[in-house]
Structure formats: C-alpha cells, structure tokens
Protein backbone atom coordinates (compact mmCIF):
# COMPACT_ATOMS: atom_id res chain seq x y z
CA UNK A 1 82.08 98.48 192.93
CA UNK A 2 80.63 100.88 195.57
CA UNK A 3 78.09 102.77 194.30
CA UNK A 4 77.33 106.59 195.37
CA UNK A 5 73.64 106.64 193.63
CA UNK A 6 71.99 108.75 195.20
CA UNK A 7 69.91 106.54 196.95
CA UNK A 8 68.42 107.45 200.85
CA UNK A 9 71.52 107.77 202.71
CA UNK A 10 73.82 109.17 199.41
CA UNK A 11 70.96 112.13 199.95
CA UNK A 12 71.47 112.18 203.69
CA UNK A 13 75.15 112.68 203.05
CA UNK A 14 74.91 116.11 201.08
CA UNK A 15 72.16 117.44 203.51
CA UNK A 16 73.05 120.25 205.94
CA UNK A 17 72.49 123.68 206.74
CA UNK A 18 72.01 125.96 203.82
CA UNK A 19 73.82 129.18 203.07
CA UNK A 20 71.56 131.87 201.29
CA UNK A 21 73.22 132.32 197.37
CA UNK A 22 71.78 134.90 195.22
CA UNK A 23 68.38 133.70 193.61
CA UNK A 24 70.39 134.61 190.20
CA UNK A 25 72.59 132.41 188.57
CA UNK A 26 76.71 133.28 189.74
CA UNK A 27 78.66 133.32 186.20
CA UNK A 28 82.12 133.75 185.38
CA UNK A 29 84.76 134.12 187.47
CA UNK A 30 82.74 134.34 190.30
CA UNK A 31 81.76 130.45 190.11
CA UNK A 32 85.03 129.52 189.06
CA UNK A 33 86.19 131.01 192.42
CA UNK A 34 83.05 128.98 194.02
CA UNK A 35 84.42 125.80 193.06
CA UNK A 36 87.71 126.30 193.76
CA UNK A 37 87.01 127.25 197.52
CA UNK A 38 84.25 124.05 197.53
CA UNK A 39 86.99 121.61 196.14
CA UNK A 40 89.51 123.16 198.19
CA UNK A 41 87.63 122.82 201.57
CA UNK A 42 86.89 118.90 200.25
CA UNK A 43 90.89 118.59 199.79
CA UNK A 44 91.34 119.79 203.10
CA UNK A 45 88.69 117.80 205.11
CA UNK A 46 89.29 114.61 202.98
CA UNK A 47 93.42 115.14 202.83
CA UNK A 48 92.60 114.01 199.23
CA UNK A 49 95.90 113.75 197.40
CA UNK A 50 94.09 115.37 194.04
CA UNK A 51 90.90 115.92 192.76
CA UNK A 52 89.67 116.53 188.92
CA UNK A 53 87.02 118.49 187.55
CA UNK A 54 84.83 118.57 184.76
CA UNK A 55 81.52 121.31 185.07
CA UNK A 56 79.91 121.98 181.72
CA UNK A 57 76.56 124.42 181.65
CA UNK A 58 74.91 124.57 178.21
CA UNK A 59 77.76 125.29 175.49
CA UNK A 60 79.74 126.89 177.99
CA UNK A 61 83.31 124.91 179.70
CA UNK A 62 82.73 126.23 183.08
CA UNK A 63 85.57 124.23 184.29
CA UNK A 64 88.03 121.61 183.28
CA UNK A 65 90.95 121.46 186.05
CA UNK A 66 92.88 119.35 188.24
CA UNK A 67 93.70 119.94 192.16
CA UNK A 68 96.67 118.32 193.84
CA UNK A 69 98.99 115.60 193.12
CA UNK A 70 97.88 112.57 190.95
CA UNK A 71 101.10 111.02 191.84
CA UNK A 72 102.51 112.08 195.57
CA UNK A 73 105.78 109.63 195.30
CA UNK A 74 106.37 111.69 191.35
CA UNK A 75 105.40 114.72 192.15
CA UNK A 76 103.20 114.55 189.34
CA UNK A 77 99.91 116.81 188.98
CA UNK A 78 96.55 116.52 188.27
CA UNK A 79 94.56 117.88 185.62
CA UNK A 80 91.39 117.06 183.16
CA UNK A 81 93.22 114.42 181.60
CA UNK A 82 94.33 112.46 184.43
CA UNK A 83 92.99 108.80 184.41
CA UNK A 84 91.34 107.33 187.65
CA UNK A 85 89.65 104.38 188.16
CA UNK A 86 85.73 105.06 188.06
CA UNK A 87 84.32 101.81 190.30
CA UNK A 88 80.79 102.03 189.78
CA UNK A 89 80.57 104.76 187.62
CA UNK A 90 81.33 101.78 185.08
CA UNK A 91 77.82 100.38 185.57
CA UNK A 92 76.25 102.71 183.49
CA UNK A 93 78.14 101.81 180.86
CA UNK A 94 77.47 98.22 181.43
CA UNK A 95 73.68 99.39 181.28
CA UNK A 96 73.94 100.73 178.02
CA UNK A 97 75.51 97.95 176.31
CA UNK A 98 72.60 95.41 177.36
CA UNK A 99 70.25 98.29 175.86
CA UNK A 100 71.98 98.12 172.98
CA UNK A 101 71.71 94.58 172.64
CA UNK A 102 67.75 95.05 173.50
CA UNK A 103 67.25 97.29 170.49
CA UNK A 104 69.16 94.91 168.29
CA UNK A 105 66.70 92.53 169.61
CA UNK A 106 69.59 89.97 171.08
CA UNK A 107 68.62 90.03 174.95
CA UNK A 108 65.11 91.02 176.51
CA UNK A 109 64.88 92.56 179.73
CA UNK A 110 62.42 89.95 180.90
CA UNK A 111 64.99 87.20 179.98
CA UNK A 112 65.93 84.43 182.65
CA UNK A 113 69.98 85.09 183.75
CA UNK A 114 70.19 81.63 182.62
CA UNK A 115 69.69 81.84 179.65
CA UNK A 116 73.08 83.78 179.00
CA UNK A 117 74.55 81.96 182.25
CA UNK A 118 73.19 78.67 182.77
CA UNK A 119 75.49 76.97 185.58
CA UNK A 120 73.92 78.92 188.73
CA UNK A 121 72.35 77.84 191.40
CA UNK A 122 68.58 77.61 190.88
CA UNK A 123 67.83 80.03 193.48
CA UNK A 124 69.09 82.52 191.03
CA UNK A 125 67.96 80.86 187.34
CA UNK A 126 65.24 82.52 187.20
CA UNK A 127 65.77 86.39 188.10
CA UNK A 128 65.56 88.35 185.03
CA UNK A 129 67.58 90.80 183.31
CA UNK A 130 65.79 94.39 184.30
CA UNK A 131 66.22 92.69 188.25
CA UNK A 132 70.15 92.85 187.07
CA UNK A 133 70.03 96.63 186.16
CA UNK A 134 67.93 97.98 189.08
CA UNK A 135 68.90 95.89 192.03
CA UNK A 136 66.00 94.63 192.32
CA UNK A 137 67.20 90.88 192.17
CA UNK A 138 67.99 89.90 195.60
CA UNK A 139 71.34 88.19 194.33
CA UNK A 140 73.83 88.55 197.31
CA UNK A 141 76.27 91.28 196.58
CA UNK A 142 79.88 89.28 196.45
CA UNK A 143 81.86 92.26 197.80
CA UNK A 144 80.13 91.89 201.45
CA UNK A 145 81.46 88.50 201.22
CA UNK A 146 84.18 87.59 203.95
CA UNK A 147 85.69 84.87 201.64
CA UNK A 148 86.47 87.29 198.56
CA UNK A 149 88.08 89.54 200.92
CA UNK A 150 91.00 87.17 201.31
CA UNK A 151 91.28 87.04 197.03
CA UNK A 152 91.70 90.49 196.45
CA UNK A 153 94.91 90.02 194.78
CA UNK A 154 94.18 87.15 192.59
CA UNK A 155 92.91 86.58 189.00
CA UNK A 156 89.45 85.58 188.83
CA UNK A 157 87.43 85.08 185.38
CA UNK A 158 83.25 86.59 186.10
CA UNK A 159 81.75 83.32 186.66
CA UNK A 160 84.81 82.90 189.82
CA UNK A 161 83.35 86.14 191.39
CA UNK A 162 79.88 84.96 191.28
CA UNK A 163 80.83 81.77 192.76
CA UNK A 164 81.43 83.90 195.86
CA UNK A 165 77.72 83.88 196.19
CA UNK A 166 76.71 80.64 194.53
CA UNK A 167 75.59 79.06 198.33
CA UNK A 168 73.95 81.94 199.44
CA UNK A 169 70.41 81.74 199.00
CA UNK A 170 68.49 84.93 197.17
CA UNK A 171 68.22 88.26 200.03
CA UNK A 172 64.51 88.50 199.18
CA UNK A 173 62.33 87.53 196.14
CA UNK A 174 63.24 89.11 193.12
CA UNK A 175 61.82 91.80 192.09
CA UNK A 176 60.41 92.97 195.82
CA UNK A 177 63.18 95.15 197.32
CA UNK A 178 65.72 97.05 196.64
CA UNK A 179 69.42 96.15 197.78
CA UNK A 180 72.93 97.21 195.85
CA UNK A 181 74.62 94.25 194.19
CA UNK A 182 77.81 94.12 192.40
CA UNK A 183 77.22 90.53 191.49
CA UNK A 184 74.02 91.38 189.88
CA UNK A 185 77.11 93.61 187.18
CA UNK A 186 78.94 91.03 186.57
CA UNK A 187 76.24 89.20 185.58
CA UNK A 188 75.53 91.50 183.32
CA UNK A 189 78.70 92.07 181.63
CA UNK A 190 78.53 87.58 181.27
CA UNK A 191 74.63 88.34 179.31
CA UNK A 192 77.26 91.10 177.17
CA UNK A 193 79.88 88.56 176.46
CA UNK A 194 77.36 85.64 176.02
CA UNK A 195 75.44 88.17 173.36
CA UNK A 196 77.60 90.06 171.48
CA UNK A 197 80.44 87.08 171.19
CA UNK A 198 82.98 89.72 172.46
CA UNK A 199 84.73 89.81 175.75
CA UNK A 200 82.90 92.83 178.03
CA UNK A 201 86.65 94.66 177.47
CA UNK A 202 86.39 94.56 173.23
CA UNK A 203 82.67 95.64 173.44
CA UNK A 204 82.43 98.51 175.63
CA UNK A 205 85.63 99.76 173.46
CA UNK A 206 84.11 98.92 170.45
CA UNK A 207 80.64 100.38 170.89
CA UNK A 208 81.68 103.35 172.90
CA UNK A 209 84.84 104.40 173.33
CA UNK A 210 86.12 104.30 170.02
CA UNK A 211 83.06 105.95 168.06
CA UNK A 212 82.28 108.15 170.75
CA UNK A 213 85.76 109.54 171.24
CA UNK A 214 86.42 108.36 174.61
CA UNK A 215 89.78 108.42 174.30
CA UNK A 216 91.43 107.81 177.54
CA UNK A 217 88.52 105.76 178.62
CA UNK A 218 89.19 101.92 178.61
CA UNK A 219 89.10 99.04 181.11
CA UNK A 220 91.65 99.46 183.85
CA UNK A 221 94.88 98.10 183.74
CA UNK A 222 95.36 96.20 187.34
CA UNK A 223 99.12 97.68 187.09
CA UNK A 224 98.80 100.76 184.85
CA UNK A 225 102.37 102.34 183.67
CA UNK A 226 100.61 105.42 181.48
CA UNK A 227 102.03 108.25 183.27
CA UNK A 228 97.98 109.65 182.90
CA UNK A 229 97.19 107.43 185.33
CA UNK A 230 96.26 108.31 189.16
CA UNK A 231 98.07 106.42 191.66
CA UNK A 232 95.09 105.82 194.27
CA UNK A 233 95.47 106.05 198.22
CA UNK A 234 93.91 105.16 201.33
CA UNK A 235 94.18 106.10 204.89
CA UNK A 236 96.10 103.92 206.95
CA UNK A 237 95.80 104.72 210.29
CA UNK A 238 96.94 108.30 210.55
CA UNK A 239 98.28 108.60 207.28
CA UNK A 240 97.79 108.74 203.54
CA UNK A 241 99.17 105.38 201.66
CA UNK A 242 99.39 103.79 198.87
CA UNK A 243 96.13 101.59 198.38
CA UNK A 244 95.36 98.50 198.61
CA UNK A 245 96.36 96.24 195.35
CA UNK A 246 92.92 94.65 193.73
CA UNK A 247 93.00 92.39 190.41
CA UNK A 248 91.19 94.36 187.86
CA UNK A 249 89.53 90.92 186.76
CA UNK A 250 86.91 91.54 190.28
CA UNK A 251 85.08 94.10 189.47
CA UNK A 252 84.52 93.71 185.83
CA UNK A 253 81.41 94.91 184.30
CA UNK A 254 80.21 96.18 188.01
CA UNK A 255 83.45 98.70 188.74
CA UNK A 256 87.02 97.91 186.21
CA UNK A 257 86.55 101.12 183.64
CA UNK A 258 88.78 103.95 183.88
CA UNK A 259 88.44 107.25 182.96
CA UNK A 260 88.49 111.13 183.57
CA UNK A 261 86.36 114.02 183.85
CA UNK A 262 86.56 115.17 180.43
CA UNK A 263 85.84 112.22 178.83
CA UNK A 264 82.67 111.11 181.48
CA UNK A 265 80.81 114.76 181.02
CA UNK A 266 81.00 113.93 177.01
CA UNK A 267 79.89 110.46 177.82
CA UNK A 268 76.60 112.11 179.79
CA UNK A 269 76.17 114.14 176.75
CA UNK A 270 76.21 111.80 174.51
CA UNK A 271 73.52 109.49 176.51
CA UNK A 272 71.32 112.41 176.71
CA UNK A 273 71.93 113.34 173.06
CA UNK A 274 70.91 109.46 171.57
CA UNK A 275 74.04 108.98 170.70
CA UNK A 276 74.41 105.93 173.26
CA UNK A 277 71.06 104.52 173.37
CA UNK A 278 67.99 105.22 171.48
CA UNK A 279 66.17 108.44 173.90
CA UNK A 280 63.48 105.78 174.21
CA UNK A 281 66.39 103.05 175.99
CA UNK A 282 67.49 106.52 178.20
CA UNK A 283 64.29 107.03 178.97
CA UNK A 284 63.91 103.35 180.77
CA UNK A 285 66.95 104.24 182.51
CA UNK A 286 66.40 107.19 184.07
CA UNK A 287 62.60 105.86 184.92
CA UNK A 288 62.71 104.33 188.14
CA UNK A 289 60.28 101.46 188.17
CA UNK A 290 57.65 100.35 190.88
CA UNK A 291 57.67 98.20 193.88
CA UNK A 292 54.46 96.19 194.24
CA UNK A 293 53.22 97.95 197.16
CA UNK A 294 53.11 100.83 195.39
CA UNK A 295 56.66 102.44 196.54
CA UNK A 296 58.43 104.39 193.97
CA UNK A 297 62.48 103.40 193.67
CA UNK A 298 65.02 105.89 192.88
CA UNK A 299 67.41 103.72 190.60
CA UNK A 300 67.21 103.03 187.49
CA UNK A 301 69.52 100.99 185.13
CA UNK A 302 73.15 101.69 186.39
CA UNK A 303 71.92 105.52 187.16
CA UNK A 304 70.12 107.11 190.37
CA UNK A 305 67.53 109.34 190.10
CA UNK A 306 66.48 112.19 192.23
CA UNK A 307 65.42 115.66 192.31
CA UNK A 308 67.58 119.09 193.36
CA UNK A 309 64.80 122.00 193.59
CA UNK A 310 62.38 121.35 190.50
CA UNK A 311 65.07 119.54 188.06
CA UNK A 312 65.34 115.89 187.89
CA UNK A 313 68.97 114.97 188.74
CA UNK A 314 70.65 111.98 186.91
CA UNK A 315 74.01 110.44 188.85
CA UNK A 316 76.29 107.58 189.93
CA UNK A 317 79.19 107.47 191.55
CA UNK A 318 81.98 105.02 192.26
CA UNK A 319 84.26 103.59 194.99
CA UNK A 320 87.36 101.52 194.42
CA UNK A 321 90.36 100.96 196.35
CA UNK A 322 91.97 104.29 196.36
CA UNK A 323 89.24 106.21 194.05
CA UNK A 324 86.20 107.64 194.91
CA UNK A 325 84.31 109.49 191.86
CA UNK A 326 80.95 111.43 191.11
CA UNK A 327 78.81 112.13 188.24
CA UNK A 328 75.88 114.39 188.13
CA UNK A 329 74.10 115.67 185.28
CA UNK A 330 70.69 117.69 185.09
CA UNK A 331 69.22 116.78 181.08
CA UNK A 332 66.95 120.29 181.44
CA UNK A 333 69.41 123.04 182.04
CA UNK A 334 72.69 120.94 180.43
CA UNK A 335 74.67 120.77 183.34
CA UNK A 336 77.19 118.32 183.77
CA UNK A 337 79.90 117.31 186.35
CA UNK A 338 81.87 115.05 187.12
CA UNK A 339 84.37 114.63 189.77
CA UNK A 340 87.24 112.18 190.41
CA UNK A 341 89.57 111.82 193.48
CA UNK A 342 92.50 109.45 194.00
CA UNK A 343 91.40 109.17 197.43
CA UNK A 344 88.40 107.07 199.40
CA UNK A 345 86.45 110.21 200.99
CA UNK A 346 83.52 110.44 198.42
CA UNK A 347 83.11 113.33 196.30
CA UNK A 348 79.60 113.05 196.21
CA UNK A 349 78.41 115.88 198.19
CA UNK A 350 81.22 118.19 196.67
CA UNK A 351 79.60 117.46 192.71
CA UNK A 352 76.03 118.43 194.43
CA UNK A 353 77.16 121.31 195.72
CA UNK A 354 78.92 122.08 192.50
CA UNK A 355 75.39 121.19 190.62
CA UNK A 356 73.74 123.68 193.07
CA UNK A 357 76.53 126.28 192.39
CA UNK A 358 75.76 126.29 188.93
CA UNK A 359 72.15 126.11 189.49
CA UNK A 360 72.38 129.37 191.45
CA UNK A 361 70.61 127.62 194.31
CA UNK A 362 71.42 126.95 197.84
CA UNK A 363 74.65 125.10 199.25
CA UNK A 364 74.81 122.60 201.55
CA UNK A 365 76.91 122.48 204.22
CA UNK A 366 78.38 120.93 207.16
CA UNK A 367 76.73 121.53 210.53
CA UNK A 368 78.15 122.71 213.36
CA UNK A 369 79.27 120.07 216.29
CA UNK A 370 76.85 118.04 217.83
CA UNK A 371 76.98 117.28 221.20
CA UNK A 372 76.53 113.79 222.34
CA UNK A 373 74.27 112.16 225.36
CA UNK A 374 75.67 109.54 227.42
CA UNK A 375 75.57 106.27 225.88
CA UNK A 376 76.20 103.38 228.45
CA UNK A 377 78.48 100.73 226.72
CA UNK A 378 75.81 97.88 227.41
CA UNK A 379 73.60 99.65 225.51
CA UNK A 380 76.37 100.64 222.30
CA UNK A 381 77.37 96.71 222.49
CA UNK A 382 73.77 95.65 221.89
CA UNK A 383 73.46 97.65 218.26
CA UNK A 384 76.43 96.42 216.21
CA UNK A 385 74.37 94.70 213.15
CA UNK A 386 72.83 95.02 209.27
CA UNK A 387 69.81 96.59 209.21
CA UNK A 388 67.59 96.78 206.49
CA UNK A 389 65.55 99.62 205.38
CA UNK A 390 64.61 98.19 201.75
CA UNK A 391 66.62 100.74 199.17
CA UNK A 392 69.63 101.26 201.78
CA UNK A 393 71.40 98.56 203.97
CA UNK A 394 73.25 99.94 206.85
CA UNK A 395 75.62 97.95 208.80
CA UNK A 396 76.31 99.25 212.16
CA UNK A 397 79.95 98.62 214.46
CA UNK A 398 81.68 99.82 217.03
CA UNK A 399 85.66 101.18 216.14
CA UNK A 400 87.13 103.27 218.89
CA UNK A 401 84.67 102.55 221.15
CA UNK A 402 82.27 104.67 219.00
CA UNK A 403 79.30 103.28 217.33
CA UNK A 404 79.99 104.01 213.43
CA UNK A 405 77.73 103.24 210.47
CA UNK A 406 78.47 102.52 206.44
CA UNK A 407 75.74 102.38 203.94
CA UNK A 408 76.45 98.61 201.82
CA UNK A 409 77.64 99.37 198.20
CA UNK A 410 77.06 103.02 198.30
CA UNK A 411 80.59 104.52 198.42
CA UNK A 412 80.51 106.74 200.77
CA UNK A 413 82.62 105.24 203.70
CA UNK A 414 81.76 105.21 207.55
CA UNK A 415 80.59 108.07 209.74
CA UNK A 416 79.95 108.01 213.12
CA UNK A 417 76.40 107.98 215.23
CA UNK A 418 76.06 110.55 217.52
CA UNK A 419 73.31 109.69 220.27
CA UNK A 420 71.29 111.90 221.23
CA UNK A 421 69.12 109.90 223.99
CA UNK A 422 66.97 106.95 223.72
CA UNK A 423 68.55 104.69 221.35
CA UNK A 424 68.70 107.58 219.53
CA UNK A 425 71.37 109.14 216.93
CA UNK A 426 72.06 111.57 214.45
CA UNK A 427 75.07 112.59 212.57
CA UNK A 428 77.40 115.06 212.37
CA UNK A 429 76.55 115.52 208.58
CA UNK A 430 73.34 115.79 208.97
CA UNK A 431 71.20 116.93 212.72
CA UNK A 432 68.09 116.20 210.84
CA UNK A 433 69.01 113.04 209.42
CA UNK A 434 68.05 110.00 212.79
CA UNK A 435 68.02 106.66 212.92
CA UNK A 436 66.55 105.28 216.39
CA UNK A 437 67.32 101.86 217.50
CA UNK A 438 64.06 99.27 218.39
CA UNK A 439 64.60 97.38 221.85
CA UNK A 440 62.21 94.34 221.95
CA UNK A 441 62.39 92.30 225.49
CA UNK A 442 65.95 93.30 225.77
CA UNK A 443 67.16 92.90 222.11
CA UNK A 444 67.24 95.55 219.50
CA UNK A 445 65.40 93.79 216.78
CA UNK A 446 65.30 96.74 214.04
CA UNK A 447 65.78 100.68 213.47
CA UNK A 448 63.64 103.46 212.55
CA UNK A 449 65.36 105.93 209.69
CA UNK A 450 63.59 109.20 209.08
CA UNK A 451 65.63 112.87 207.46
CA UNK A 452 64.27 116.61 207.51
CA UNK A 453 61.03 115.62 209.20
CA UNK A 454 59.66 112.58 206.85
CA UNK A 455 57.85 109.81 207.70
CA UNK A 456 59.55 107.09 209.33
CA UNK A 457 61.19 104.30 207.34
CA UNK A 458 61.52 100.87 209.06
CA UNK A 459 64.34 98.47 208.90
CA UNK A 460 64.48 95.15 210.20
CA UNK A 461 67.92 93.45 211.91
CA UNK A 462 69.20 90.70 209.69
CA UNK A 463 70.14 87.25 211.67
C-alpha cells in the first residue's frame, strides 16, 4: 500500500543533525550494541509494540532479533521469524514477476494495460506497462479515494479496486510525472494473472517462494491464526489498539504479502545474486528512467533508488494498517536490512541509520526543538490542500489547530509544520528541510520545497 521509497520527502525524513562515528567501520559487539540503543530509542519514540531485525554485511549475520511483543493481548514475543504484513514492500515482488514474464517473452514493457485488462476506461487503455512499475502512469491512486475508505472491510476481486478510479480522469499524461499509485499494482498483478494463467497468490508462491526458500513468506491471510503472525496496532487517540480490520483482497499485488526479516534480506540477496531476475531485468529496476525535460527519477520498478555517501542505496518500504516495514540494501558492500514493526510509525529512518551504522558513517538524528513564529489562524486556514511537487504529493490539514502534512503513498504518516515566518515552515525532523507557501492576490496557489540548501522545487495546488 504506502510506500516508504525513498523518494524526496522519505529522504527528508531520515535527515538531521549528524553525530561524528569513527571513520572506521564499528564491528562486533560494538554495533550490535549500536542497534540495539537505535531500535530501542525508535521503540520508545514510536511506543512500537515490537520491532524485528534482519542486518547482514558480507557473509557475516550481524543481526537477526526481535524487540518487544508481537502479540500484547498473548504476551507473545518477537523475533526473526515473526510474520508481519509487508504493504508495499510486496511491490517488488510484483515487479519481478512481470520481468519474468518479459524474459519469457509473454508481456513487453511497452504493452498497452489493455491488452491484459481490456474493460477500462479509455483514459487509461493506453498507458503502458513500464508507466505501471515506475509511477509514471498518472492512473489515480485508489487508496486516496474517499469511496474505498468506506469498503475497507469487504471482499473485492482487482478489477473492484480499480473501479474505485474508473471515473477519474488520468492525474497527468502518462509517462510525464511522477506520482505513487497503488492502482497502477494491482494492475499489474491483473497483466500477472492474465499472463501466466495463475492467480497473482499461486504465482508469486510458485516462482519465488517455494524455489527460493521463502518459507514463511506468502500472501496474507486477512484473519491469520499462525501463532508467527504479528498482531498489528494503531494509535487511537492516546493509546495503542488493535488496528483497523482491512480485507486482504485490497491491496493485492500493490501491498497483501507477508513476511519477515529473515526471509526479505535472503529475498534482496537473491535479486542481486540473478537468482530472481536475469542481472540484466535487476539492472532495469534499479535504473531510474528519464523525464522528458531532462529530470532524473529516483524509482525504479517497485524499488527506490538513492545514494548514502558514495554507494548506491536500493529500498522500499511498506505501510499497512498496523505495519510499517523497511528494506535497504547496498549491492557494493553486501549490506542488507530489513526492518518490520507491528506498529504505523515508519521504520524507515531507523534501517538508514542502521545502513549507516554498518557503513561506519555518520548517524542521523533528531534535532533539537524548534521554536515556532506566530501564525495567525487566517493565514493557517488558507493552506489546508494537495500540493504537487512532481515525485512527492503532499497534502496539507489542520488537526489540533496545527497545520500537519503527510506525503501521499509514502508510508511515513503525518508530521507537523512548524512556521517559521512568512508562509514559511520547517519541521521538527528536519530544520533544513522548508516548504514555503505561495500567496497570489490573496490565495495560496502553490508551495516552494527545498532541503539542506538545494534549489527550489515547485509545486502547484490541485483544485
């Protein structure tokens, strides 16, 4: 479902002050004890009820352990083998299978969606498979949809959930911006069905799981009874509850696959190895492709792409009602991690700063307070809106009388706006990190994004 790629703001999230680590790599029991304190400080800032960890660096297990309670009502811990559910983390799985099926020549990426799904709309019969994989399509992402809010706990086959969007007309031209879609999965796990003759469940077992070992990786059960599974919770007002029940038919091919840790840092090995794909399908993955203005992306099928120091940096992560996971593995030095919590706070910046432990490199951390500048309610009742900025969507709101701010699709969850004068704000994450508010003739029309100094990105106010 909600994706943590680390995409603009997923990069403004793990950006802070750094703390000075030795320029030589920590080893041993001293990183063990680093990631213990970094997990434990996430526990106790996210109140996560448990968190699992997988960190492997070359043919060394750095790490394989479980924090906290899987199951609070059973008292029941977590460890390396405890099953959550992945949410988006499942899109790179749905990635590989339609490479697979391009190498056994049964689907092109330049394909027409309707050729595999030929009832849509005909805004969307024409947006092609590689669109699909890199969000690229300007298909309307169904979870931002008001009216499949009110279905969560209903059975709905694929072609239901895209109906969600079926009368909404295309966000942009295809292939011209960038904007997370969960509909744009599903799709693609109807082109899996509609090619291999399996159901998306059968295939992704039968090509993966099975040969690959994956054994305690499978598509989620919406009411699991294995005593390996997580129970997932959400905040509800002041307190830690049980989460919201969702059908396990919704998210599908975008965001249904469970797993753990152990079994997703074999699963990155095993992409990078060839063992998934041929290295020449990993390769198009992991290659972000080009806008036509000549703007790079940093997405490429079902995986982000991004840098940490020199090293290119491969990751996803995943948001589902009472799960929020994070994988992140650098190909060069063989580091992997991956890290799953039965809780909604986003473990993303907690598996970079793992990454960076292992790396030997700088944390990042938290800054201190912020103080705020009078903000005159007029002015805070003016902003609430979606802004676009292209490869991020941000919509904007006001809870508590504070002006708050969620990235769409990305996982992460809402953090408040701190002005700092002007139509002006930062956050709390992240002091270098502002996004200043446009006032044309008395409206605020669009927003100006800019982090550590960069040039300004612009993003226009949708209707």
């Amino acid at each position: 479902m909600r994706s943590c790629a680390p995409v603009l703001l997923a990069a403004c999230l793990i950006a802070g002050s750094r703390i000075p680590l030795p320029a030589q790599e920590p080893a041993g029991a001293p990183l063990i004890n680093r990631i213990d304190s970094l997990v434990n400080d996430y526990m106790t800032t996210k109140k996560a009820p448990a968190v699992s960890v997988a960190v492997l660096h070359g043919q060394d297990t750095v790490l394989m352990r479980g924090y906290g309670l899987a199951s609070r009502e059973a008292n029941r811990k977590a460890d390396a083998s405890t099953v959550y559910e992945i949410g988006s983390i499942t899109k790179q799985f749905t990635s590989s299978g339609i490479m697979r099926l391009v190498e056994r020549g049964k689907v092109s990426l330049d394909d027409p969606i309707s050729k595999y799904v030929p009832d849509l709309p005909a805004h969307e019969k024409n947006v092609k498979i590689r669109q699909l994989l890199n969000h690229t399509s300007g298909v309307h992402n169904y979870t931002a949809s008001p009216e499949w809010m009110k279905t969560w706990s209903q059975d709905y086959t694929p072609r239901q959930i895209v109906a969600f969007v079926d009368k909404d007309t295309l966000d942009f031209p295809s292939g011209t911006r960038y904007s997370y879609s969960n509909t744009g999965y599903v799709l693609l796990g109807m082109v899996i069905e509609k090619a291999s003759g399996q159901p998306y469940a059968t295939f992704v077992q039968r090509e993966f799981f099975t040969p690959l070992g994956l054994t305690q990786t499978s598509y989620c059960p919406s009411r699991p009874t294995d005593s390996h599974f997580a129970v997932g919770y959400q905040m509800k007002g002041d307190s830690m509850k049980v989460a919201d029940y969702l059908s396990m038919t919704h998210p599908f091919a975008a965001g249904a696959l469970c797993s753990t840790v152990r079994d997703l840092v074999k699963w990155q090995r095993d992409l990078v190895a060839g063992k998934v794909v041929s290295p020449k399908s990993f390769e198009q993955m992991t290659t972000p492709d080009t806008f036509p203005n000549g703007r790079r992306m940093n997405y490429g099928f079902g995986l982000g792409v991004s840098q940490m120091g020199s090293k290119k940096v491969i990751s996803h992560g995943g948001g589902i009602f009472g799960f929020t996971t994070a994988g992140v593995f650098i190909p060069e030095d063989q580091i992997n991690v991956a890290v799953f919590t039965n809780s909604e706070g986003g473990p993303d910046a907690l598996a970079a700063n793992i990454a960076r432990a292992v790396m030997g490199i700088p944390l990042v951390t938290p800054p201190q307070r912020i103080a705020a500048a009078p903000l005159r309610d007029i002015d805070r009742d003016r902003i609430p809106g979606v802004y676009d900025f292209g490869q991020l969507v941000i919509h904007v709101t006001v809870e508590g009388g504070r002006l708050v701010a969620q990235a769409e699709g990305q996982g992460q969850g809402k953090f408040p706006l701190v002005h700092v004068g002007g139509l002006r704000f930062t956050t709390q994450v992240d002091p270098t990190l502002f996004i200043t508010f446009v006032d044309e003739s008395g409206k605020i029309t669009k927003a100006q994004f800019t982090q550590h100094g960069s040039p300004a990105v612009e993003g226009t106010r949708r209707p």
